[in-house]
PDB file of N, CA and C in Angstrom:
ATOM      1  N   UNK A   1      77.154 144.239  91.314  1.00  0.00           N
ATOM      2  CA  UNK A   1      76.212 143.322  90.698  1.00  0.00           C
ATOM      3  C   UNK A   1      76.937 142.341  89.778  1.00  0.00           C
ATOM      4  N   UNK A   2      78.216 142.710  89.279  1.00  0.00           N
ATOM      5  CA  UNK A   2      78.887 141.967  88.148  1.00  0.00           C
ATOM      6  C   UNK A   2      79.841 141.066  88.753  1.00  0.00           C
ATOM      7  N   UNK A   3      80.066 141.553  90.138  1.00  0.00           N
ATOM      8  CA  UNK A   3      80.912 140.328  90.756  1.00  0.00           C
ATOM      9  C   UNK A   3      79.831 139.369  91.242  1.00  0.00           C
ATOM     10  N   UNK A   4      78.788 139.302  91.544  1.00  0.00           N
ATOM     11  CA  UNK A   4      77.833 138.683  91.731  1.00  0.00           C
ATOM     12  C   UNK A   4      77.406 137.759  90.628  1.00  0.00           C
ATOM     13  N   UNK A   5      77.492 137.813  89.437  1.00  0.00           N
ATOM     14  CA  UNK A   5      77.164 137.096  88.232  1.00  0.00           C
ATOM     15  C   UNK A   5      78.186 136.111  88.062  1.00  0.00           C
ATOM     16  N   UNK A   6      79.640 136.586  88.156  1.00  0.00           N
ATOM     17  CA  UNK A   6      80.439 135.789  88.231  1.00  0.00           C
ATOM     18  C   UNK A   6      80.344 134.548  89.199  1.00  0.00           C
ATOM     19  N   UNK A   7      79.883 135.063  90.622  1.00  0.00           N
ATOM     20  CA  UNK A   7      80.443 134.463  91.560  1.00  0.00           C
ATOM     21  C   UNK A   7      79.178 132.870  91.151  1.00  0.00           C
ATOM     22  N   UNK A   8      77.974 133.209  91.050  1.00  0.00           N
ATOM     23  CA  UNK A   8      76.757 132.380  90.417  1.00  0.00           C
ATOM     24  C   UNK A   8      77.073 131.699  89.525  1.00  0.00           C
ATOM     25  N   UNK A   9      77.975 132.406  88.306  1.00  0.00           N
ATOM     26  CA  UNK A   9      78.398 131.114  87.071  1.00  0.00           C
ATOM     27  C   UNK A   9      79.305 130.221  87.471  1.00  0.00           C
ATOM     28  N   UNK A  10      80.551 130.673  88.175  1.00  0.00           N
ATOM     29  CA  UNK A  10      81.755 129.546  89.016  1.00  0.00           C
ATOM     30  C   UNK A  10      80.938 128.445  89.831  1.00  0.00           C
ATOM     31  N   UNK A  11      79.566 128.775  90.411  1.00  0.00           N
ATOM     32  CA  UNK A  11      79.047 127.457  91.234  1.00  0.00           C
ATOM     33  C   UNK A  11      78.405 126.851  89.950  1.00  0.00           C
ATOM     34  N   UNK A  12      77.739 127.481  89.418  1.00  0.00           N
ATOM     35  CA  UNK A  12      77.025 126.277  88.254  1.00  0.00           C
ATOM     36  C   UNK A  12      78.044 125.826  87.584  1.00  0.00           C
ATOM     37  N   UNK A  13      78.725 126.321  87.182  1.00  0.00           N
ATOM     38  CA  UNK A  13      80.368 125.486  86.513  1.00  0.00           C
ATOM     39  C   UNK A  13      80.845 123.931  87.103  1.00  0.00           C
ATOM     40  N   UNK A  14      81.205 124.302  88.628  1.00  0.00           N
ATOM     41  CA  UNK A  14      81.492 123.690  89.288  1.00  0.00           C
ATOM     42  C   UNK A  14      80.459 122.306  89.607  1.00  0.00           C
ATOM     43  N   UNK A  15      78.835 122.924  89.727  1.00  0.00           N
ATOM     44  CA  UNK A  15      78.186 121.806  89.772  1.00  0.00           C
ATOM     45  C   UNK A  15      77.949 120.811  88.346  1.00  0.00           C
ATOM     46  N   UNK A  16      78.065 121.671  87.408  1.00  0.00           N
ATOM     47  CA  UNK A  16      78.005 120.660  86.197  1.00  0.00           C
ATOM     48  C   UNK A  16      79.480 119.726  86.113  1.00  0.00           C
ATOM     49  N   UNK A  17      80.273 120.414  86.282  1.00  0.00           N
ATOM     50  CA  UNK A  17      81.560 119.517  86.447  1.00  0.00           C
ATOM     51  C   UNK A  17      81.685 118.454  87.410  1.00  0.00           C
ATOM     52  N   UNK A  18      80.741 118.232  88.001  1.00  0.00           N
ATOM     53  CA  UNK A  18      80.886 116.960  89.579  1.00  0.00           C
ATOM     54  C   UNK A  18      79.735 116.408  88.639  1.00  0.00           C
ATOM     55  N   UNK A  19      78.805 116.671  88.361  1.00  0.00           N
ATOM     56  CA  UNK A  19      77.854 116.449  87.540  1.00  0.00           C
ATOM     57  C   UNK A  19      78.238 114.885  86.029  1.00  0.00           C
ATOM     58  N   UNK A  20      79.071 116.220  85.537  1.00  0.00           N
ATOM     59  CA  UNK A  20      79.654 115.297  84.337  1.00  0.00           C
ATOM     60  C   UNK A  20      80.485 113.642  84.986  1.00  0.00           C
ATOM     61  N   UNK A  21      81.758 114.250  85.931  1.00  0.00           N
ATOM     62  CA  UNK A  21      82.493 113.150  86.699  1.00  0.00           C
ATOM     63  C   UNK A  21      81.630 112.029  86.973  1.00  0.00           C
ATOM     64  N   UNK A  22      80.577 112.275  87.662  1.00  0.00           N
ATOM     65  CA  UNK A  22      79.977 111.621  88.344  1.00  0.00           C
ATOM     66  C   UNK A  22      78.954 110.135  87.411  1.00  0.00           C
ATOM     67  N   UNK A  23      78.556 111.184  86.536  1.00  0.00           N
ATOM     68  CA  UNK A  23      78.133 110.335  84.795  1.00  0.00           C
ATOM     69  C   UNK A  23      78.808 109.708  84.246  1.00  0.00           C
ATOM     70  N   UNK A  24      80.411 110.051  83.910  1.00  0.00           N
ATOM     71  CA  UNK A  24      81.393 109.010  83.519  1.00  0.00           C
ATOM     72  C   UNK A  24      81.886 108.002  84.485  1.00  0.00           C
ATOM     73  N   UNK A  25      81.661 108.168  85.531  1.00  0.00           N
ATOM     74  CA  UNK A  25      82.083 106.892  86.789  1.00  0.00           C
ATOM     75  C   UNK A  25      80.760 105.725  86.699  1.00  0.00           C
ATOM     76  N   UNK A  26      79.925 106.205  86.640  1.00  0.00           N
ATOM     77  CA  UNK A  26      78.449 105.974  86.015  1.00  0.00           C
ATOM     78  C   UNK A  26      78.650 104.932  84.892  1.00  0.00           C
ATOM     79  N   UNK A  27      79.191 105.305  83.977  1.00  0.00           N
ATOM     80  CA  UNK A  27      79.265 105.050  82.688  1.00  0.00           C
ATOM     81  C   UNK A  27      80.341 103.571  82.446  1.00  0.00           C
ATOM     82  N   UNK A  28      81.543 104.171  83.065  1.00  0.00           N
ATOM     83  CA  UNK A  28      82.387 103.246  83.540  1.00  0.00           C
ATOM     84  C   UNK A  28      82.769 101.839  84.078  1.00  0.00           C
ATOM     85  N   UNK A  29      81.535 101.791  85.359  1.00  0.00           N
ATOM     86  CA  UNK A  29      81.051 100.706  86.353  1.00  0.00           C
ATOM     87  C   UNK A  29      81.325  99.283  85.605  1.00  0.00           C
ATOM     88  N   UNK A  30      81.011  99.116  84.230  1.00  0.00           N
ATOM     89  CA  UNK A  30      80.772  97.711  83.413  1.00  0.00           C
ATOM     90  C   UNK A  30      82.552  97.606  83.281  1.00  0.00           C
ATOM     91  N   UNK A  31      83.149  98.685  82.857  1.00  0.00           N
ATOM     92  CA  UNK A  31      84.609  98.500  82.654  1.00  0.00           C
ATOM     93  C   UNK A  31      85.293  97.897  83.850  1.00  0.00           C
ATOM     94  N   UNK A  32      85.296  98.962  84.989  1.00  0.00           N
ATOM     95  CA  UNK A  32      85.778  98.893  86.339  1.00  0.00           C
ATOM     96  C   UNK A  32      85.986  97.518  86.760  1.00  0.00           C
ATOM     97  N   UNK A  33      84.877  97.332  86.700  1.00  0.00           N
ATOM     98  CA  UNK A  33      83.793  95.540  86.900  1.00  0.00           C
ATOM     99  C   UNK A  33      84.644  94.399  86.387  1.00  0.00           C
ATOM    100  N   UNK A  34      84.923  94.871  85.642  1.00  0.00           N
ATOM    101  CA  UNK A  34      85.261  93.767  84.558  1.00  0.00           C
ATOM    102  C   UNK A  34      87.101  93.438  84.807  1.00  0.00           C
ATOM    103  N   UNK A  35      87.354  95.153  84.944  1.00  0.00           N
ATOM    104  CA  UNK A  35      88.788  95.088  85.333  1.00  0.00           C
ATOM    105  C   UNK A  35      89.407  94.105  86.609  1.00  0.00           C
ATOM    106  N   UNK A  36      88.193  94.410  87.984  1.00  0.00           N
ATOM    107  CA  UNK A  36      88.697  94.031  88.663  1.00  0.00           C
ATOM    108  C   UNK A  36      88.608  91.977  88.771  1.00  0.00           C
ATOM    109  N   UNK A  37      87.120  91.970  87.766  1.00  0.00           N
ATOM    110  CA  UNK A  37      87.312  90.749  87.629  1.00  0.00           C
ATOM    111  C   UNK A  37      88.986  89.698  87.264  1.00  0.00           C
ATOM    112  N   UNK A  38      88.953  90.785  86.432  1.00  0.00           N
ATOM    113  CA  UNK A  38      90.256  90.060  85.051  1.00  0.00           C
ATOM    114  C   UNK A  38      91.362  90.049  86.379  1.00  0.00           C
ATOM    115  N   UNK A  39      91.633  90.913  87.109  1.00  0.00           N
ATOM    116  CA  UNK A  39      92.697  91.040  88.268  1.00  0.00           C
ATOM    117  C   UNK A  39      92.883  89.378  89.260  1.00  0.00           C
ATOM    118  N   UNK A  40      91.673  89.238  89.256  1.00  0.00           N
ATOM    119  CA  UNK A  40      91.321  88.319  90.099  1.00  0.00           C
ATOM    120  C   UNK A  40      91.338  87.335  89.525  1.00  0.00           C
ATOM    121  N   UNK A  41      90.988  86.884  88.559  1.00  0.00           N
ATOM    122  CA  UNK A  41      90.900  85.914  87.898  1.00  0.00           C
ATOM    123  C   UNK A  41      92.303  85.198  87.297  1.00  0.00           C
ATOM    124  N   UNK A  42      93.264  86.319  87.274  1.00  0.00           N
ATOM    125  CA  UNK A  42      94.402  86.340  86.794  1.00  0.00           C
ATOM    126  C   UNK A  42      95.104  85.904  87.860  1.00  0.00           C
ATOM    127  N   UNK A  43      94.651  86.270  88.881  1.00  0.00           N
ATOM    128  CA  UNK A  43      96.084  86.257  90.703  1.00  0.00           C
ATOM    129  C   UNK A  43      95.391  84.468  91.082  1.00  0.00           C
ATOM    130  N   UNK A  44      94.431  83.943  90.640  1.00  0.00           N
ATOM    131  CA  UNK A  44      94.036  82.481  90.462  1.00  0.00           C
ATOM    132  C   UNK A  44      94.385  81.737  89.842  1.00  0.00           C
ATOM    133  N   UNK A  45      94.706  82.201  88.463  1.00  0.00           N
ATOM    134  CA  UNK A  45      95.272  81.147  87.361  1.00  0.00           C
ATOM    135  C   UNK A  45      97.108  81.117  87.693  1.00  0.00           C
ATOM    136  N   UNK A  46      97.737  81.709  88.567  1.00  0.00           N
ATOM    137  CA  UNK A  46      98.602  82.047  88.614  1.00  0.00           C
ATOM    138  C   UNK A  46      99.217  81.084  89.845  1.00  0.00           C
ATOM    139  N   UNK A  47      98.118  80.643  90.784  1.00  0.00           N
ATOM    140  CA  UNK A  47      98.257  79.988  91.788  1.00  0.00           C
ATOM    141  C   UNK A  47      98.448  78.605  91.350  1.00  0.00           C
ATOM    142  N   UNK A  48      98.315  77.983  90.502  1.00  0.00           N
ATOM    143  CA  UNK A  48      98.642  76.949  89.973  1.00  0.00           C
ATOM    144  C   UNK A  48      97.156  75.862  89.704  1.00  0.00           C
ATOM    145  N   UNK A  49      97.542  75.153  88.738  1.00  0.00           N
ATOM    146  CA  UNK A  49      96.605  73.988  89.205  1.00  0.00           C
ATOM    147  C   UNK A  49      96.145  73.141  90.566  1.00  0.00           C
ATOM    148  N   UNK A  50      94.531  72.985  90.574  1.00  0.00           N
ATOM    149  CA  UNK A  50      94.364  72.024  91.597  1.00  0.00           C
ATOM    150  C   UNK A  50      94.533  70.853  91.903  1.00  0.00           C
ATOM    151  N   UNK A  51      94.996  69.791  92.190  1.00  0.00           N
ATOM    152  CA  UNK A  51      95.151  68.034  92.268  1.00  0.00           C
ATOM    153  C   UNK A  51      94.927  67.630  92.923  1.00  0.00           C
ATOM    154  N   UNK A  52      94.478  66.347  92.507  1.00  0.00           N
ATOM    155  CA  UNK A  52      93.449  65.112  92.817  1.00  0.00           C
ATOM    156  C   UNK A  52      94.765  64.428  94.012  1.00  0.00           C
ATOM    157  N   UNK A  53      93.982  64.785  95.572  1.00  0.00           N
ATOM    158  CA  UNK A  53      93.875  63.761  96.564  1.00  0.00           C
ATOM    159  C   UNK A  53      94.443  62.338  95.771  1.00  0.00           C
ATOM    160  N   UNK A  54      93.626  61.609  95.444  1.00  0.00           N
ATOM    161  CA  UNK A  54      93.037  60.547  95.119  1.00  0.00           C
ATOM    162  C   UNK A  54      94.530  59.728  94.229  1.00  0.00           C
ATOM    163  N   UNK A  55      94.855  60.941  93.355  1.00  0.00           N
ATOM    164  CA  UNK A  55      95.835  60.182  92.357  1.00  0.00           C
ATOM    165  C   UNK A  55      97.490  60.999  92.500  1.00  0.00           C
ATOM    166  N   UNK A  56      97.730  60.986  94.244  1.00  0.00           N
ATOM    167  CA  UNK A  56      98.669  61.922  94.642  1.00  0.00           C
ATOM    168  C   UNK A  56      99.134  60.634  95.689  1.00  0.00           C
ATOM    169  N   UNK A  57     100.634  60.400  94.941  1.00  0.00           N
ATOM    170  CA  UNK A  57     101.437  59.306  95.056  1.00  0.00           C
ATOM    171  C   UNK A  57     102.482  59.683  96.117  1.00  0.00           C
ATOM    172  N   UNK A  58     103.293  58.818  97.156  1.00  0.00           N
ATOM    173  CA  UNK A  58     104.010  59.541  98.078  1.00  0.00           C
ATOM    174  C   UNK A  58     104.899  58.182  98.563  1.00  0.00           C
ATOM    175  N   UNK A  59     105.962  58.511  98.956  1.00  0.00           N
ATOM    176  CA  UNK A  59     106.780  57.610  99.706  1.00  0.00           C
ATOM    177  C   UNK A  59     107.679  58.017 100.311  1.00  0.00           C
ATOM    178  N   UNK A  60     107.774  58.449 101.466  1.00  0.00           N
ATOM    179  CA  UNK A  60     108.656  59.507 102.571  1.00  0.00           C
ATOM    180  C   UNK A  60     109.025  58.277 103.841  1.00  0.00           C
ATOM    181  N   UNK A  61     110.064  58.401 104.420  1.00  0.00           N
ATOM    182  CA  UNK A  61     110.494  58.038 105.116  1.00  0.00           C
ATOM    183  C   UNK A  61     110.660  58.902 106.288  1.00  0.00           C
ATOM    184  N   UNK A  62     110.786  58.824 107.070  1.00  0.00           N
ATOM    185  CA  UNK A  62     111.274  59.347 108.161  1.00  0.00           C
ATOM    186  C   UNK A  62     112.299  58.478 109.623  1.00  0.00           C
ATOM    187  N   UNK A  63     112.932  59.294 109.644  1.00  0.00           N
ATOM    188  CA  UNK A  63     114.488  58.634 110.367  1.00  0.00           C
ATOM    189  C   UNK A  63     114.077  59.893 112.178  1.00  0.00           C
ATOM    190  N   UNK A  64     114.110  59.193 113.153  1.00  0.00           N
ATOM    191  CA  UNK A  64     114.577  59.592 114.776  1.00  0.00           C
ATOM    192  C   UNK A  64     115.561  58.858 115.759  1.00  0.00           C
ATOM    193  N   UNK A  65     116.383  59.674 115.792  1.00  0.00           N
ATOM    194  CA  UNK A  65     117.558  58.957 116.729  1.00  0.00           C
ATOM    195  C   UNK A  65     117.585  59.866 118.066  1.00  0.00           C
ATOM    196  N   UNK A  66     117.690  58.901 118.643  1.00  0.00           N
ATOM    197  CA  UNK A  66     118.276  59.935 120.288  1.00  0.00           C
ATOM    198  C   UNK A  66     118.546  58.667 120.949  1.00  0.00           C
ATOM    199  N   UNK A  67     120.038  59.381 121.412  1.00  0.00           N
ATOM    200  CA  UNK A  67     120.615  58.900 122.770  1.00  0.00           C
ATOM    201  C   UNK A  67     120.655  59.745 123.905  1.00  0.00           C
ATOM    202  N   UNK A  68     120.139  59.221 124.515  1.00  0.00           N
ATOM    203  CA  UNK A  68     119.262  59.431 126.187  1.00  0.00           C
ATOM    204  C   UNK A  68     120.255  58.438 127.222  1.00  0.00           C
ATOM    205  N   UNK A  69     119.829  59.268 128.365  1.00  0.00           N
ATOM    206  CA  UNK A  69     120.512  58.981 129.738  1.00  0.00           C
ATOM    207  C   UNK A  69     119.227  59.071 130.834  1.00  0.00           C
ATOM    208  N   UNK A  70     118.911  57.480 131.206  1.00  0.00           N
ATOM    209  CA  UNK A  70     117.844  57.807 132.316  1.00  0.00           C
ATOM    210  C   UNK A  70     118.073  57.482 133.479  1.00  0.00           C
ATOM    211  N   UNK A  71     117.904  58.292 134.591  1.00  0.00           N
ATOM    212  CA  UNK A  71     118.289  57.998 135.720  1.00  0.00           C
ATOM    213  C   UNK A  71     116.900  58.125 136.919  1.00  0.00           C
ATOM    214  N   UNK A  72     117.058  56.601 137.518  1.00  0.00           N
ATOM    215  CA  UNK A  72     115.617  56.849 138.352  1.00  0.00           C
ATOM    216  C   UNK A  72     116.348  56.739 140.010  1.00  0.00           C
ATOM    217  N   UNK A  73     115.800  58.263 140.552  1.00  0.00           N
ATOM    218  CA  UNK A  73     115.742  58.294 142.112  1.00  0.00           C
ATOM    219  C   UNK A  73     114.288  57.855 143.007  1.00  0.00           C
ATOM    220  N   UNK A  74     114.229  57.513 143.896  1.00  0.00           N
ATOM    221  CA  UNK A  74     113.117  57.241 144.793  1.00  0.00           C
ATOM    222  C   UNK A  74     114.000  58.080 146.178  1.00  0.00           C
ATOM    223  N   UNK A  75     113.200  58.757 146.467  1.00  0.00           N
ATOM    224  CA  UNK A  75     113.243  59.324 147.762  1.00  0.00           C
ATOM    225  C   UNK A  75     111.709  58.872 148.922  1.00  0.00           C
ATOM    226  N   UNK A  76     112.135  58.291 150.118  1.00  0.00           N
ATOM    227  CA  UNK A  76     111.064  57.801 151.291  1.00  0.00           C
ATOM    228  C   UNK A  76     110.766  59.132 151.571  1.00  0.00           C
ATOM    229  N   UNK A  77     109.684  59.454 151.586  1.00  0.00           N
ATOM    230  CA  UNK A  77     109.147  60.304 152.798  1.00  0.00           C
ATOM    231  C   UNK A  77     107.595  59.830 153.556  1.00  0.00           C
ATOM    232  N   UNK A  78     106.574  60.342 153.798  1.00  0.00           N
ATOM    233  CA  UNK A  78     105.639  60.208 154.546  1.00  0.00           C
ATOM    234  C   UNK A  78     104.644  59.183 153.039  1.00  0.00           C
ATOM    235  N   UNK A  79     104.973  59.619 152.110  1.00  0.00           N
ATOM    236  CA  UNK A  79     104.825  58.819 150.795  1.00  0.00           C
ATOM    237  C   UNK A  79     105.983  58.260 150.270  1.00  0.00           C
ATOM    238  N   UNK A  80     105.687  57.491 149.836  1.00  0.00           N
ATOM    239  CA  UNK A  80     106.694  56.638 148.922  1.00  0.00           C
ATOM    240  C   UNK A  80     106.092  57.456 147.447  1.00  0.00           C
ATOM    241  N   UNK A  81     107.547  58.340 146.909  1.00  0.00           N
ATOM    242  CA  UNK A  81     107.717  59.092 145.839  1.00  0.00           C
ATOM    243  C   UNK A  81     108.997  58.814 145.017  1.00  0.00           C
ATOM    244  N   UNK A  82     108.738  58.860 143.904  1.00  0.00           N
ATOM    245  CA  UNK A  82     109.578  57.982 142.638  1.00  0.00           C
ATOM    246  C   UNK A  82     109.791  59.155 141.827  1.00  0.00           C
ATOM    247  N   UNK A  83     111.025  59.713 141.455  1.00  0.00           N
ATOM    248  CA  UNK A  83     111.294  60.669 140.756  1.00  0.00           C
ATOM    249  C   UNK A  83     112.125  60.514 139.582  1.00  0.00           C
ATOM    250  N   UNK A  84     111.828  60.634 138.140  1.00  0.00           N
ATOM    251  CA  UNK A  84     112.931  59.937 137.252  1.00  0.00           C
ATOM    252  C   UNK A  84     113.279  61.092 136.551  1.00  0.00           C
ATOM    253  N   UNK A  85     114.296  61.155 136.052  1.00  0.00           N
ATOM    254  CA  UNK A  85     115.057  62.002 135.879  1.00  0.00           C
ATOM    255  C   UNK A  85     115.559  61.703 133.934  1.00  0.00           C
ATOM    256  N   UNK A  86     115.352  62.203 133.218  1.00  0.00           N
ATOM    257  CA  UNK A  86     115.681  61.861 131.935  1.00  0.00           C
ATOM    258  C   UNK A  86     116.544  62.749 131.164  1.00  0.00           C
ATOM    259  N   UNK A  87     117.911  62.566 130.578  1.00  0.00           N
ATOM    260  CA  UNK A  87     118.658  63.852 129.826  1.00  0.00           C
ATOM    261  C   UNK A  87     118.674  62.932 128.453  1.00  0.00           C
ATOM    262  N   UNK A  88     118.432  63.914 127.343  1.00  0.00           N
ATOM    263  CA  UNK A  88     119.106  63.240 126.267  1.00  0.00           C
ATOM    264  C   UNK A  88     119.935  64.505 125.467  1.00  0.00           C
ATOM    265  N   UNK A  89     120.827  63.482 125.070  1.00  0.00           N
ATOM    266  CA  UNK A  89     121.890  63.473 124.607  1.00  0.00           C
ATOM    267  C   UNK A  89     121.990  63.352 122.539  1.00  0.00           C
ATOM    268  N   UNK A  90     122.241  64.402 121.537  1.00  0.00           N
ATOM    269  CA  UNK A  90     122.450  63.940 120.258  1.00  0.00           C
ATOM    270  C   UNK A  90     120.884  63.800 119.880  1.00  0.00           C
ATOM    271  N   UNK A  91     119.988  64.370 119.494  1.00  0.00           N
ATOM    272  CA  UNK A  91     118.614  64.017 118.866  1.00  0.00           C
ATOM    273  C   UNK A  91     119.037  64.692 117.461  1.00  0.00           C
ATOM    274  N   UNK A  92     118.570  63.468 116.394  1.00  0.00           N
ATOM    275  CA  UNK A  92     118.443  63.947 114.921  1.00  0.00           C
ATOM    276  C   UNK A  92     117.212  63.437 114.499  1.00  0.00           C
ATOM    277  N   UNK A  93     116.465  64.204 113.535  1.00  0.00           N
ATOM    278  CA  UNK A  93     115.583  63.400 112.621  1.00  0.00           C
ATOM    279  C   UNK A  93     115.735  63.841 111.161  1.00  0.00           C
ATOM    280  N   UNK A  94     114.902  63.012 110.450  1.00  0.00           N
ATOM    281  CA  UNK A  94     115.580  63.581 109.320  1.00  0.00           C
ATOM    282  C   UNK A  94     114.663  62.376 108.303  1.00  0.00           C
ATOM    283  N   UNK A  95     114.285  63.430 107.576  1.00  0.00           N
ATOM    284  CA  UNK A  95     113.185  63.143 106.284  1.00  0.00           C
ATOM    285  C   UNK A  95     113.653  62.729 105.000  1.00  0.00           C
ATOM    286  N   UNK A  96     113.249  61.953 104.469  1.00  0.00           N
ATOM    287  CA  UNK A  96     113.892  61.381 103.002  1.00  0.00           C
ATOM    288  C   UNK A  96     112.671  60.894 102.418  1.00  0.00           C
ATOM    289  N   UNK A  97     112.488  60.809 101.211  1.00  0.00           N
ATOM    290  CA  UNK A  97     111.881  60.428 100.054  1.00  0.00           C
ATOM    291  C   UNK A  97     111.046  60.959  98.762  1.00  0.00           C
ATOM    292  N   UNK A  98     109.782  60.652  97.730  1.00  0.00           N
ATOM    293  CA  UNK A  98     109.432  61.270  96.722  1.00  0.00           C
ATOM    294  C   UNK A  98     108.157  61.522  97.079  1.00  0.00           C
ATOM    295  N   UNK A  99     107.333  62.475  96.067  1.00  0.00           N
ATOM    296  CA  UNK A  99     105.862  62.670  96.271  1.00  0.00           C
ATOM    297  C   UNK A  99     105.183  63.205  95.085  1.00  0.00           C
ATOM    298  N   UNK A 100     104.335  62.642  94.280  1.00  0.00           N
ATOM    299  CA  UNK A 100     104.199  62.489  92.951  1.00  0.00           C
ATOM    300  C   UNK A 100     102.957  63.112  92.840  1.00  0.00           C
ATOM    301  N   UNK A 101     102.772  64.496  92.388  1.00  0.00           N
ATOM    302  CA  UNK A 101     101.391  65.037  92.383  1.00  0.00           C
ATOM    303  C   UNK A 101     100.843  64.993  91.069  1.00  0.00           C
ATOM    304  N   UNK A 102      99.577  64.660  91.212  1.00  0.00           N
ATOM    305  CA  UNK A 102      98.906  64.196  89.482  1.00  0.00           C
ATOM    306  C   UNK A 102      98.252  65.463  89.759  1.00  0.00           C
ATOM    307  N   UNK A 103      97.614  66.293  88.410  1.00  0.00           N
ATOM    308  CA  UNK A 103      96.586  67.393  88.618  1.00  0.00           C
ATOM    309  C   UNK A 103      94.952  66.863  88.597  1.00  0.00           C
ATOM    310  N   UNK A 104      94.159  67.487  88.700  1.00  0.00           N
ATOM    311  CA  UNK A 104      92.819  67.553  88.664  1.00  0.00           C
ATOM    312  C   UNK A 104      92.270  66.778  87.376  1.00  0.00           C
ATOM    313  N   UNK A 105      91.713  66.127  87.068  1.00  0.00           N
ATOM    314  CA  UNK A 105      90.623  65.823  85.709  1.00  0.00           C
ATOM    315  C   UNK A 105      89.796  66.127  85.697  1.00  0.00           C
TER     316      UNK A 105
END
């Protein structure tokens, strides 16, 4: 009978203890909340300022060179077919200049 009393107080133990947990998570929610706000809010301010389209200044150049080799065959057959043939040779390009970002007002 006395292991029986025991075994009855360990579950009510146990249920008041999920009980209590469960009240402080409860309790918590406004903190939690708030935490994960501040997280977020923080990984945003961190991303930098936004800027204005509008007052976002630029002057880039851009440079393409290629030397090419074109060679055109025509072969007769039952159609008259024109086949051109193109290799190039040395392709560079290549970007130069400034770009002036104003922020948001």
């Amino acid at each position: 009978m006395r292991k029986r009393l025991n075994k009855g107080a360990f579950s009510l133990e146990f249920a008041v203890l999920i009980v209590c947990l469960v009240a402080a998570l409860i309790a918590m929610r406004i903190y939690i909340t708030r935490s994960i706000q501040g997280r977020l809010r923080q990984t945003a301010d961190s991303v930098g300022e936004q800027y204005a389209p509008g007052n976002t200044t630029s002057d880039i150049t851009q440079t393409f060179n290629t030397f090419s080799n074109t060679v055109a065959n025509t072969t007769e057959n039952a159609d008259t077919t024109s086949t051109t043939t193109t290799t190039v040779f040395n392709e560079a390009q290549g970007v130069t200049g400034t770009e002036n970002i104003m922020p948001l007002q």
